[in-house]
Protein backbone atom coordinates (compact mmCIF):
# COMPACT_ATOMS: atom_id res chain seq x y z
CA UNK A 1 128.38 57.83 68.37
CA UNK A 2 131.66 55.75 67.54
CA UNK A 3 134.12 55.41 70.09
CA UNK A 4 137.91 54.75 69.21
CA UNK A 5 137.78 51.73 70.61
CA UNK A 6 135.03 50.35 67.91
CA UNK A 7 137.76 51.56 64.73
CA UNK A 8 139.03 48.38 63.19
CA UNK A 9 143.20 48.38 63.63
CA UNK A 10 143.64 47.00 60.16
CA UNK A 11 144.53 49.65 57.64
CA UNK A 12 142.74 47.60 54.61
CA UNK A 13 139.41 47.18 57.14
CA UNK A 14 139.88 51.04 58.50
CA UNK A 15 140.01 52.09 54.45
CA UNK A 16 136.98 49.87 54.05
CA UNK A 17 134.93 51.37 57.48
CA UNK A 18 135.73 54.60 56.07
CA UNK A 19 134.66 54.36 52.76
CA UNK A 20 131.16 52.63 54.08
CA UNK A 21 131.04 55.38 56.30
CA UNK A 22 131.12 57.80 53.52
CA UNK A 23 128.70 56.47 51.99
CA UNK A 24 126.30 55.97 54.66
CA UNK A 25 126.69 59.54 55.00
CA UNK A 26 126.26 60.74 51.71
CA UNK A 27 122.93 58.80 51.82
CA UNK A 28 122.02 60.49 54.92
CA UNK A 29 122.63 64.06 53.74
CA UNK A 30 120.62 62.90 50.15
CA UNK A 31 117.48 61.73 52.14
CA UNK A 32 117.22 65.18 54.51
CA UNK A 33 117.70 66.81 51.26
CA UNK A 34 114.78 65.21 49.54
CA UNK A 35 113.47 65.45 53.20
CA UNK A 36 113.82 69.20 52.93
CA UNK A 37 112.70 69.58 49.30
CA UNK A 38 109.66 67.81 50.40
CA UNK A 39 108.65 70.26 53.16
CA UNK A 40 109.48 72.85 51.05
CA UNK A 41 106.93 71.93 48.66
CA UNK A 42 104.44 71.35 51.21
CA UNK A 43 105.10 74.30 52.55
CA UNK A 44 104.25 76.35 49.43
CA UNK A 45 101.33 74.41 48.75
CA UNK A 46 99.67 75.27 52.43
CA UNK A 47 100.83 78.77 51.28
CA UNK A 48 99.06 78.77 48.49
CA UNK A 49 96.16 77.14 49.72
CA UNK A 50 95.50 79.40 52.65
CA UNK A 51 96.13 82.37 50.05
CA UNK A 52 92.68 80.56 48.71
CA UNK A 53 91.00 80.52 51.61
CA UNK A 54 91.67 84.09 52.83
CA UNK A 55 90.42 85.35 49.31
CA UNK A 56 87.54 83.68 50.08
CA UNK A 57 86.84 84.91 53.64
CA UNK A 58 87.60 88.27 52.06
CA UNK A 59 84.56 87.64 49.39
CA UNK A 60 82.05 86.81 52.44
CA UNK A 61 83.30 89.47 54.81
CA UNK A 62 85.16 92.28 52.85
CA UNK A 63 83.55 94.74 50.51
CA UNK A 64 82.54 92.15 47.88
CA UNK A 65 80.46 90.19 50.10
CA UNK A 66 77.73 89.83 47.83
CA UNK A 67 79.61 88.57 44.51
CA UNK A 68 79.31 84.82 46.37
CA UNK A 69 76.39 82.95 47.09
CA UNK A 70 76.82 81.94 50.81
CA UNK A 71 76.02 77.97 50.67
CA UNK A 72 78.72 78.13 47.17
CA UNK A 73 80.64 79.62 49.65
CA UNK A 74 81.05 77.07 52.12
CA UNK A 75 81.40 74.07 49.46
CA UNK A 76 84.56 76.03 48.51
CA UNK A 77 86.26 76.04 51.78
CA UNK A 78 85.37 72.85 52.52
CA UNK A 79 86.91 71.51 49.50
CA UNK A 80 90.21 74.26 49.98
CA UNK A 81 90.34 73.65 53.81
CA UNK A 82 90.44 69.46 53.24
CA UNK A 83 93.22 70.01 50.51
CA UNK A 84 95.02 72.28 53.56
CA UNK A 85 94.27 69.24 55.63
CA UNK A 86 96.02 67.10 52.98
CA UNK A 87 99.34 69.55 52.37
CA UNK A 88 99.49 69.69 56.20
CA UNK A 89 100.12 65.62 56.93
CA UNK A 90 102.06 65.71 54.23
CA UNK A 91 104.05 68.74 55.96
CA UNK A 92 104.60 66.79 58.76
CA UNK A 93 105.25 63.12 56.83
CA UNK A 94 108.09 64.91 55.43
CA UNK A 95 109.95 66.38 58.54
CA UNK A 96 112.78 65.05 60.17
CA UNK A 97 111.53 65.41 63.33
CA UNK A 98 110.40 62.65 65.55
CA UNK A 99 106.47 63.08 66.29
CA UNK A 100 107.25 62.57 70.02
CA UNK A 101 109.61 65.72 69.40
CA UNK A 102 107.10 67.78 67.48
CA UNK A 103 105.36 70.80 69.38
CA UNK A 104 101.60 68.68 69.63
CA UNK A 105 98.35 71.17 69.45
CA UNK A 106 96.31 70.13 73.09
CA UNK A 107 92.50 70.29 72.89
CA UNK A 108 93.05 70.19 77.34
CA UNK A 109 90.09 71.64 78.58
CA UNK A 110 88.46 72.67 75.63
CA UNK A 111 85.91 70.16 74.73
CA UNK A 112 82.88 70.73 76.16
CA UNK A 113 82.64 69.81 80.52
CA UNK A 114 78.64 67.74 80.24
CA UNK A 115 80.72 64.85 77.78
CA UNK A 116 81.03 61.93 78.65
CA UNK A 117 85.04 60.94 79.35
CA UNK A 118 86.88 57.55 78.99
CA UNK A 119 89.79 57.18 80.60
CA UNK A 120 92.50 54.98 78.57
CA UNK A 121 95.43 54.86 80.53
CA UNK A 122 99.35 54.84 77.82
CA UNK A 123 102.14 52.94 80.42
CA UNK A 124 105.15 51.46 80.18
CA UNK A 125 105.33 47.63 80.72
CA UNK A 126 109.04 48.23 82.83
CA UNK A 127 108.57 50.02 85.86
CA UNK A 128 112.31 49.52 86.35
CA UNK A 129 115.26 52.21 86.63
CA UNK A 130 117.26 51.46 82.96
CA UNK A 131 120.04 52.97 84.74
CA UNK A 132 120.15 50.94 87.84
CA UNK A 133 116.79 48.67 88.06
CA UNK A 134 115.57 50.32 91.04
CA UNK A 135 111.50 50.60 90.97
CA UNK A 136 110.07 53.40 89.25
CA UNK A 137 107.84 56.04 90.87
CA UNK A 138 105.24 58.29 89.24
CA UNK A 139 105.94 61.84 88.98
CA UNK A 140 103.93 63.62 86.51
CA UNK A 141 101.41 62.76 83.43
CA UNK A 142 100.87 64.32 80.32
CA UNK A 143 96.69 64.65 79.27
CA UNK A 144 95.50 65.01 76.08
CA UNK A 145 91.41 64.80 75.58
CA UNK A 146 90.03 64.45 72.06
CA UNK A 147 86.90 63.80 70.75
CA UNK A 148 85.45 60.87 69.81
CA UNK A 149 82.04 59.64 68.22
CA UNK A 150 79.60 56.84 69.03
CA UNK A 151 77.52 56.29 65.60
CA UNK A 152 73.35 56.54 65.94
CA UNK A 153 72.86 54.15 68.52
CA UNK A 154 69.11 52.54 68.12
CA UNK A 155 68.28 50.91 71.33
CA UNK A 156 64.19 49.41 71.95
CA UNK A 157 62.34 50.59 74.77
CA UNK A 158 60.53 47.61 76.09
CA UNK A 159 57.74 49.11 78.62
CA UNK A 160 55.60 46.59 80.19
CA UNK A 161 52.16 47.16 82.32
CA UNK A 162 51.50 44.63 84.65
CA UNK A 163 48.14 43.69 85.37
CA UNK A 164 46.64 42.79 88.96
CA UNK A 165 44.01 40.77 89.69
CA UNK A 166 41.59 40.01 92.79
CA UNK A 167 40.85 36.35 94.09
CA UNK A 168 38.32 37.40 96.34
CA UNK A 169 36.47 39.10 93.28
CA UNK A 170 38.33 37.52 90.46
CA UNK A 171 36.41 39.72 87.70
CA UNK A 172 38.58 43.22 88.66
CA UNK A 173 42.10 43.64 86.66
CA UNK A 174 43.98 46.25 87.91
CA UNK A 175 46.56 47.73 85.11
CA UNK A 176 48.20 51.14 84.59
CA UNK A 177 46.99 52.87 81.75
CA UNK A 178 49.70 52.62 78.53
CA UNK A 179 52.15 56.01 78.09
CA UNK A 180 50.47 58.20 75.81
CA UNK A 181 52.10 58.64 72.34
CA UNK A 182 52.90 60.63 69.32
CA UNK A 183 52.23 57.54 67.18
CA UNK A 184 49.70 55.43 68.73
CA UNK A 185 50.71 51.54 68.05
CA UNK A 186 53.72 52.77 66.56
CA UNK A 187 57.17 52.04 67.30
CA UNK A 188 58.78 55.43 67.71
CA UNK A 189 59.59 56.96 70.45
CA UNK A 190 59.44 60.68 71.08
CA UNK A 191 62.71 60.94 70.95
CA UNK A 192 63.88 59.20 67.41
CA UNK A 193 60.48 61.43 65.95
CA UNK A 194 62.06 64.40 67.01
CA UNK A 195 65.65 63.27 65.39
CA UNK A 196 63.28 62.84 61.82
CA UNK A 197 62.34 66.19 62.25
CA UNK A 198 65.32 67.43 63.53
CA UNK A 199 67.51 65.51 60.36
CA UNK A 200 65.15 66.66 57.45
CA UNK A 201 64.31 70.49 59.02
CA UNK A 202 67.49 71.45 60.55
CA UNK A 203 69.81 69.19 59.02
CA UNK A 204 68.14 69.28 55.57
CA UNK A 205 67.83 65.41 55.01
CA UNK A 206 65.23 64.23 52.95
CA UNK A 207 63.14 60.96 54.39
CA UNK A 208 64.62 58.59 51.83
CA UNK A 209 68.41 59.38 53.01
CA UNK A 210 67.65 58.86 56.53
CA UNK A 211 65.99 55.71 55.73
CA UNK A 212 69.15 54.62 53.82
CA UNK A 213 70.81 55.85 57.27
CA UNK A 214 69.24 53.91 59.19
CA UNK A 215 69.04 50.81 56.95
CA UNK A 216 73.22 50.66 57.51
CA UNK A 217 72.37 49.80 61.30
CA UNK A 218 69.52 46.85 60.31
CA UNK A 219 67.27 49.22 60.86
CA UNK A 220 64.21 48.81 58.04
CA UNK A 221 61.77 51.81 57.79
CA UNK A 222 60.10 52.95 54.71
CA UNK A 223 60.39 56.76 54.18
CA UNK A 224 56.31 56.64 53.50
CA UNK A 225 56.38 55.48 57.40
CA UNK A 226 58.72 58.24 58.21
CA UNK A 227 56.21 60.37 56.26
CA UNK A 228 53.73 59.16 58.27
CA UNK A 229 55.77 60.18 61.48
CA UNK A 230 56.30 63.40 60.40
CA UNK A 231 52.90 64.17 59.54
CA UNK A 232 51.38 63.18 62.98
CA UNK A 233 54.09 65.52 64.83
CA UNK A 234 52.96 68.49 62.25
CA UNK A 235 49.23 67.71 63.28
CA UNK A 236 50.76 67.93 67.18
CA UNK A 237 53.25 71.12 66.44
CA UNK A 238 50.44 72.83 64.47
CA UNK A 239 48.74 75.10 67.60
CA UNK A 240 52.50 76.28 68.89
CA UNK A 241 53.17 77.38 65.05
CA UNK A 242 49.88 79.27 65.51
CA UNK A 243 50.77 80.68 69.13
CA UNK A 244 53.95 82.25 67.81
CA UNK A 245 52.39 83.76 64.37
CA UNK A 246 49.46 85.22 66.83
CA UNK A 247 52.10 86.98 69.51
CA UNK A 248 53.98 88.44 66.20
CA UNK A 249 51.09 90.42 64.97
CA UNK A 250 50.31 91.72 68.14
CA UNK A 251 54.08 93.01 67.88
CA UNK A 252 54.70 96.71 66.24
CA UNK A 253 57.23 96.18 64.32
CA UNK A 254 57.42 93.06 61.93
CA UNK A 255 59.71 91.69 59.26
CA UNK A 256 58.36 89.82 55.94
CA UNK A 257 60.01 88.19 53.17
CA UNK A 258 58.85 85.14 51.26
CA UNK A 259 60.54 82.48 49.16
CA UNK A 260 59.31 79.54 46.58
CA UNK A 261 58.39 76.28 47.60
CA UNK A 262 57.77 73.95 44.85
CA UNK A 263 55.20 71.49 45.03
CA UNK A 264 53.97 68.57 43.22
CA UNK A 265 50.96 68.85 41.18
CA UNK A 266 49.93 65.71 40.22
CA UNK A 267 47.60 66.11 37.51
CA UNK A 268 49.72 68.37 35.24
CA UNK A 269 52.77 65.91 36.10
CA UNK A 270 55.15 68.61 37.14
CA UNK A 271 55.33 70.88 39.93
CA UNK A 272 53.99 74.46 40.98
CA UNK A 273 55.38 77.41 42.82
CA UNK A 274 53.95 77.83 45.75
CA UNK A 275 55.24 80.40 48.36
CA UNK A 276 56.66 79.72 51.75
CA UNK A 277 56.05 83.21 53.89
CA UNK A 278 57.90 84.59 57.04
CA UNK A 279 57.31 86.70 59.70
CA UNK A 280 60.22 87.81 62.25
CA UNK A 281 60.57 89.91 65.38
CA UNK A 282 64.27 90.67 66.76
CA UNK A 283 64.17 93.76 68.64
CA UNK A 284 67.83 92.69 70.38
CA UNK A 285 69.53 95.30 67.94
CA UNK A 286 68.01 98.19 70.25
CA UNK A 287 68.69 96.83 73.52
CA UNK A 288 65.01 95.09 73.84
CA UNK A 289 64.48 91.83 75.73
CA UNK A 290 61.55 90.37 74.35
CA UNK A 291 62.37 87.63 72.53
CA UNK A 292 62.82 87.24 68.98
CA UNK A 293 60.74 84.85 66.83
CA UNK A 294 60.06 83.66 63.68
CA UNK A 295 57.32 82.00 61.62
CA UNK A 296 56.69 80.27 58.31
CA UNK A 297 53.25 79.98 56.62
CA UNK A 298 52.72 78.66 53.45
CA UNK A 299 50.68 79.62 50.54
CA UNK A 300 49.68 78.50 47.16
CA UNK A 301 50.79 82.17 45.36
CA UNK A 302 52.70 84.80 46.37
CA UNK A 303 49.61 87.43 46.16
CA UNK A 304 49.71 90.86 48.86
CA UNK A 305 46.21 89.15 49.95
CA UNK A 306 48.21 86.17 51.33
CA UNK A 307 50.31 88.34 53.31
CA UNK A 308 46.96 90.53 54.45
CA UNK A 309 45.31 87.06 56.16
CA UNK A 310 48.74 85.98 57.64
CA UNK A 311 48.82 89.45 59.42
CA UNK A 312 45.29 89.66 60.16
CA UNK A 313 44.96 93.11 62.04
CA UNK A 314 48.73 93.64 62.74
CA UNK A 315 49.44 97.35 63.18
CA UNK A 316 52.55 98.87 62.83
CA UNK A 317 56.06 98.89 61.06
CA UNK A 318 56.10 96.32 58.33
CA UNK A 319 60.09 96.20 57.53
CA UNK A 320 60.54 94.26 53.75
CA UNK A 321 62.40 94.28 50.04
CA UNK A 322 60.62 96.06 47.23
CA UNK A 323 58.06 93.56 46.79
CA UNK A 324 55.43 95.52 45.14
CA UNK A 325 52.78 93.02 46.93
CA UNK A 326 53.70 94.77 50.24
CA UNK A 327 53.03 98.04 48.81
CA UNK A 328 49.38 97.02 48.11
CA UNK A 329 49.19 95.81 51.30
CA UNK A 330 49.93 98.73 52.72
CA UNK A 331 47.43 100.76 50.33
CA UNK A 332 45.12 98.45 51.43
CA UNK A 333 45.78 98.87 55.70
CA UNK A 334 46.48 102.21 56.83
CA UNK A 335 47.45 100.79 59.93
CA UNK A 336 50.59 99.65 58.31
CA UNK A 337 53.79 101.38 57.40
CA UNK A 338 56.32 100.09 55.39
CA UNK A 339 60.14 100.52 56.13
CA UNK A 340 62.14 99.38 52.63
CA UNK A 341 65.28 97.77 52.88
CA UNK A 342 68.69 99.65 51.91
CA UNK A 343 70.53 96.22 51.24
CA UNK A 344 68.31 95.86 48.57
CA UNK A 345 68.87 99.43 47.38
CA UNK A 346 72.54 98.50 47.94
CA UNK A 347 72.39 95.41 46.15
CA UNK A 348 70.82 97.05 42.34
CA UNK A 349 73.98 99.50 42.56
CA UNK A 350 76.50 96.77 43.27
CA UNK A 351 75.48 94.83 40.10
CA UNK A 352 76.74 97.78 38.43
CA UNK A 353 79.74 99.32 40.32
CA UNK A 354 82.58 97.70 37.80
CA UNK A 355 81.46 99.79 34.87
CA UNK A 356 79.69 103.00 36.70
CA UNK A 357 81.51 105.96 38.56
CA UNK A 358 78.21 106.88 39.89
CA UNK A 359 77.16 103.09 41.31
CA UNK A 360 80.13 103.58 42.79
CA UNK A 361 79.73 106.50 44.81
CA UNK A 362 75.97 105.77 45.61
CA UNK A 363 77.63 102.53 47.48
CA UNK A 364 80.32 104.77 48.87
CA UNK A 365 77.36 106.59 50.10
CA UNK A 366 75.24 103.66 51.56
CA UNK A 367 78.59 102.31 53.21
CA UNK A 368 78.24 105.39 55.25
CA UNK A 369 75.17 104.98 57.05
CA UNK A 370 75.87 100.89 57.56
CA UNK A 371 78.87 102.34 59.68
CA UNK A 372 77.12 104.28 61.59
CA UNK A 373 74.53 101.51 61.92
CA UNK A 374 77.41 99.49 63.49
CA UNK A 375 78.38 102.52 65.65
CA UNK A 376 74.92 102.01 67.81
CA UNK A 377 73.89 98.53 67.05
CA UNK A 378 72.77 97.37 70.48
CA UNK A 379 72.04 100.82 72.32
CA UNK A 380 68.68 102.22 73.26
CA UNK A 381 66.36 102.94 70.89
CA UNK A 382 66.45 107.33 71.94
CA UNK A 383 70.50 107.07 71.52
CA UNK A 384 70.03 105.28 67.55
CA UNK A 385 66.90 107.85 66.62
CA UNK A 386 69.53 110.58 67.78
CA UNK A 387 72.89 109.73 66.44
CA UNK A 388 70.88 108.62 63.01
CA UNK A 389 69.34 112.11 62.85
CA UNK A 390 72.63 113.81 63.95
CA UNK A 391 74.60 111.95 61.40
CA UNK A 392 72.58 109.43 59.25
CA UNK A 393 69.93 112.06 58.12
CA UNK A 394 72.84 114.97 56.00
CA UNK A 395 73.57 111.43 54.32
CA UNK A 396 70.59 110.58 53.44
CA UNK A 397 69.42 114.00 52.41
CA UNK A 398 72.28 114.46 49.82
CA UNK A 399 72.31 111.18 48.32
CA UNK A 400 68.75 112.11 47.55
CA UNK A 401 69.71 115.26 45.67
CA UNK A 402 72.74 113.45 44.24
CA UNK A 403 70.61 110.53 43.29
CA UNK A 404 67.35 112.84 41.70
CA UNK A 405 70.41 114.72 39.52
CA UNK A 406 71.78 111.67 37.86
CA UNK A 407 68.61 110.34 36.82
CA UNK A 408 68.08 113.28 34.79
CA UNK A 409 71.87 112.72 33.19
CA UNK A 410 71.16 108.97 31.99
CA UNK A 411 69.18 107.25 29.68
CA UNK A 412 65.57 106.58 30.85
CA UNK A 413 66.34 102.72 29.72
CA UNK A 414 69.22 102.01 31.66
CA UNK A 415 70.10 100.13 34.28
CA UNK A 416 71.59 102.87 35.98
CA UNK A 417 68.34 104.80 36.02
CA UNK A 418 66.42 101.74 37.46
CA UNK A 419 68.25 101.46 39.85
CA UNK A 420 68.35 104.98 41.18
CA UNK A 421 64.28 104.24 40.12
CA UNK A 422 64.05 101.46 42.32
CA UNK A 423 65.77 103.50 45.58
CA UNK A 424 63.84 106.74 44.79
CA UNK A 425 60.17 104.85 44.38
CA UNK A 426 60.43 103.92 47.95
CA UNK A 427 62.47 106.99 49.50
CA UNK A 428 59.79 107.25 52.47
CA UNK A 429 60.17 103.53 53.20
CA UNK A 430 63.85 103.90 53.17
CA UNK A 431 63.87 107.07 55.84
CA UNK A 432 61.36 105.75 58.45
CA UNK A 433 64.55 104.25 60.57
CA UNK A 434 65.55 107.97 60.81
CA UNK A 435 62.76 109.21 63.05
CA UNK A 436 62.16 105.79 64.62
CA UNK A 437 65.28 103.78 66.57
CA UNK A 438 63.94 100.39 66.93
CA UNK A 439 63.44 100.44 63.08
CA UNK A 440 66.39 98.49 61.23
CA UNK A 441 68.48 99.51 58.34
CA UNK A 442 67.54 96.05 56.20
CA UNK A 443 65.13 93.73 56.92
CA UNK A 444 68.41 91.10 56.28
CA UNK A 445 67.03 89.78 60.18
CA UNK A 446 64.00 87.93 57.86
CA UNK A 447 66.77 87.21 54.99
CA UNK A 448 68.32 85.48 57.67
CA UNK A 449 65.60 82.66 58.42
CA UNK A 450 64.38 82.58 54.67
CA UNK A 451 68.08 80.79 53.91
CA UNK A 452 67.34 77.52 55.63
CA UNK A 453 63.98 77.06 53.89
CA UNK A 454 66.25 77.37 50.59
CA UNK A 455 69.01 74.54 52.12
CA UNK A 456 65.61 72.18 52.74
CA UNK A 457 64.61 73.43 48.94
CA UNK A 458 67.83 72.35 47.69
CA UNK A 459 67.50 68.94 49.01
CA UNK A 460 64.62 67.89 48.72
CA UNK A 461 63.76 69.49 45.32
CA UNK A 462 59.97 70.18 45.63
CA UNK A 463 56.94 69.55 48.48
CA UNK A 464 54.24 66.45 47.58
CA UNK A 465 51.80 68.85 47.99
CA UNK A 466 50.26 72.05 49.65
CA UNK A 467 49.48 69.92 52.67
CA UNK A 468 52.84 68.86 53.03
CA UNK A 469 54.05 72.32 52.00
CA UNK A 470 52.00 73.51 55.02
CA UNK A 471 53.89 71.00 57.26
CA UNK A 472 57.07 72.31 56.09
CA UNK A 473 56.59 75.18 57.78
CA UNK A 474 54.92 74.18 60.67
CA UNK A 475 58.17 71.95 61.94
CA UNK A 476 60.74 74.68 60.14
CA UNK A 477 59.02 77.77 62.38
CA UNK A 478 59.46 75.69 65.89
CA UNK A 479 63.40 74.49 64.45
CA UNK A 480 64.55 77.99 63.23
CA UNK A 481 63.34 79.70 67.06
CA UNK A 482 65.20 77.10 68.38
CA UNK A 483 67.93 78.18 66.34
CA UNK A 484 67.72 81.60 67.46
CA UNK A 485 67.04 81.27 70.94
CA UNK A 486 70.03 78.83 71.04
CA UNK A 487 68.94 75.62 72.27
CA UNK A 488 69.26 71.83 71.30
CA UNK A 489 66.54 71.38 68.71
CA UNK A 490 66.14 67.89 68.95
CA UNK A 491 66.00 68.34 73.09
CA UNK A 492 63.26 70.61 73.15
CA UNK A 493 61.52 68.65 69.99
CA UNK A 494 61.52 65.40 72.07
CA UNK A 495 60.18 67.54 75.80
CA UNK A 496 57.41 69.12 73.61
CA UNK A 497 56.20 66.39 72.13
CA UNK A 498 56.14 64.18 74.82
CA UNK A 499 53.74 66.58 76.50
CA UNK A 500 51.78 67.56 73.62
CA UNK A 501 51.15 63.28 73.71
CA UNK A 502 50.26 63.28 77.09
CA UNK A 503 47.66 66.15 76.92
CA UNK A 504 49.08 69.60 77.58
CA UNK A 505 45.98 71.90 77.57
CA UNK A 506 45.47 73.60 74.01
CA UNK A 507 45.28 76.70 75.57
CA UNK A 508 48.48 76.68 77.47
CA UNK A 509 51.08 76.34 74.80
CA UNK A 510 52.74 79.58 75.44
CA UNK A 511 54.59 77.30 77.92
CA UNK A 512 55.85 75.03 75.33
CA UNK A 513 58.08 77.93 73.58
CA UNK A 514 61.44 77.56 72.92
CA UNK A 515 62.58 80.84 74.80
CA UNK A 516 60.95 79.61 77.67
CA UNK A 517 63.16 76.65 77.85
CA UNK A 518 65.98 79.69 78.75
CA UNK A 519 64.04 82.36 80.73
């Protein structure tokens, strides 16, 4: 601020001041202009980038949920959500405002309590009054915590056994015996095993990348030794696969889907589809605590006999899509009932809504009992069997008429008519959740764990063979129940294998299960 004191008393230098000062200021007022134009275009383009993103959310959770593939989905925000990230800094590059003046966004107390913290202590180098130079005292702080990131660490465990010997009987040596390993001779521990596992099942990482990973820290392993790593822990993991596949068919109620695994066949030059199978149990939905599971098998074809030795003598609801190989199955075993799908049902109309009044209303119509589903998702199973035939039943019955009088009104070669072909064909599938309420309204619980087999597919384009197509889904069935019984993959992956190398009992690996780890 300019005092009177620091005005020249010349009138030629106080014309001069004043004309510099005019100037200064006219510069001033141009820069927050282009200051303020520059926001202002930020500020649209975070508009109009958000608009993006919210018409995306809308397309995975609004009524046109299904017009996006999910993974396309999230490569879209990512891309939208860095250029927000972009028009943001930019944003704030532009504004006048001093960053020590802007509003800041605290992360206090919100990163997780178990990480680690390092303190770095921000102080000034004065600790003396400006005003009158009398010491300084502390009388507050301001805390901000954010997260930071140590890169994969490698570290070598050196163990050494020392050995004892006797000089009164100089032929005994005295040692303790060497830890028992996964790889015997090998130089992995446990622990990095389980992060190969963990990186190509979970994380979808082929070998080859995390060899190129590792490679940036000095780090030189071949991916056919990674292979090799991988392959012993299947050979380990193998009987806990088995465990879980055994406890679902003693279950009553079972999910199966099945997706393709490609796999190299070596003497035609290209690859063959073979099938990767799954089995799920989630009875959560009805208030149940047993706890769900999933597991993958593979198989060379995608024949109903496949399915038939997976199940063995499983009796009971079989809940799947329209997979006519089910429907053999079930031909086949009396014991088994099938309960069809109604997303699938849902899904044939959908492809057709934009051009027919009647897909349309059949979705209108389906929409109804998926809000009712809501209405008693997580009650008892009595309360869902008697809201469903209370409300869910006079909603199913006319859509049946409705559906049985429009077939007649189309032509026999439409896709209107299979459609309504496809819903009718399996009618009593589609009503068993009305007389039973553990039954579900989809089977999307088994969609669910079939999409990170696809992620894995994606990556890594195709399995070397049936044998490795087999450990596929060895490792993926222990990874995805970790998944859904929420634990640390690679935690329990490292525990279990350390005891499957020391010797647990074969017969005791119902205590190696993931939802033990949180009983």
């Amino acid at each position: 601020m300019l005092m009177e004191a620091d005005l020249p008393e010349d009138i030629e230098a106080l014309r001069a001041f004043a004309h510099e000062q005019a100037h200064i200021l006219a510069a001033e007022r141009a820069a927050a202009a282009e200051l303020a134009l520059a926001k202002g275009e930020a500020d649209a383009e975070i508009e109009r980038l958000q608009s993006i993103i919210d018409a995306f959310m809308r397309h995975r959770f609004g009524a046109r949920s299904e017009q996006l593939d999910p993974d396309q989905l999230q490569l879209g925000l990512e891309n939208v959500e860095t250029a927000l990230g972009q028009a943001r800094a930019a944003r704030e590059a532009a504004s006048p405002q001093s960053r020590s003046d802007r509003p800041r966004k605290s992360n206090l107390g919100s990163l997780p309590a178990h990480l680690e913290r390092i303190e770095q202590v921000v102080d000034i180098e004065n600790k003396a009054c400006p005003c009158c130079g009398d010491t300084l005292h502390q009388i507050g702080e301001d805390v901000a915590e954010r997260l930071d990131v140590v890169p994969t660490t490698f570290r070598v465990l050196v163990t050494r056994r020392p050995r004892y010997g006797c000089r009164s009987c100089e032929s005994a040596v005295v040692q303790a015996p060497a830890p028992a390993r996964i790889v015997e001779g090998g130089i992995p521990t446990e622990a990095l095993i389980a992060q190969v596992l963990v990186a190509k099942y979970a994380d979808h990482l082929p070998l080859y990348r995390q060899a190129q990973i590792y490679a940036r820290q000095g780090i030189q392993l071949d991916r056919s030794t990674l292979a090799d790593w991988v392959g012993r822990a299947a050979w380990y993991l193998r009987p806990l696969r088995d465990h879980i596949l055994e406890r679902l068919r003693r279950s009553e109620r079972l999910f199966a889907d099945e997706t393709t695994a490609p796999v190299l066949d070596p003497g035609r030059g290209r690859t063959k589809t073979g099938q990767l199978w799954a089995y799920a149990r989630d009875d959560r939905p009805w208030g149940c605590n047993d706890p769900p599971m999933i597991a993958y098998v593979y198989a060379a074809d995608r024949k109903s006999e496949r399915a038939e030795a997976h199940l063995r003598d499983f009796a009971g609801i079989l809940q799947v899509d329209g997979y006519g190989g089910y429907a053999a199955l079930a031909k086949r075993r009396q014991q088994i009932q099938l309960a069809f799908c109604w997303s699938h049902v849902r899904r044939k109309f959908y492809e057709l809504a934009d051009k027919s009044p009647v897909a349309t209303e059949v979705l209108r119509r389906v929409a109804m009992l998926y809000a009712i589903e809501d209405e008693v998702r997580g009650s008892s199973a009595e309360h869902r069997r008697a809201l469903r035939v209370e409300r869910a039943r006079i909603v199913v019955d006319d859509l049946r008429l409705y559906l049985d009088a429009r077939l007649r009104q189309v032509s026999a070669k439409s896709k209107l008519a299979e459609a309504i072909r496809y819903a009718l064909n399996r009618w009593a599938g589609l009503t068993v959740f009305l007389g039973d309420g553990r039954v579900e309204l989809d089977s999307n619980t088994v969609e669910r764990s079939i999409r990170p087999l696809a992620l894995n597919r994606k990556n890594a384009l195709f399995a070397g063979s049936d044998e490795g197509g087999d450990n596929w889904a060895v490792i993926a069935t222990l990874i995805e129940n970790c998944k859904i019984t929420d634990i640390n993959p690679h935690a329990w992956m490292t525990e279990t294998l350390t005891k499957l190398a020391n010797g647990h009992p074969a017969n005791s690996v119902g205590e190696l299960m993931p939802w033990i780890a949180v009983a």
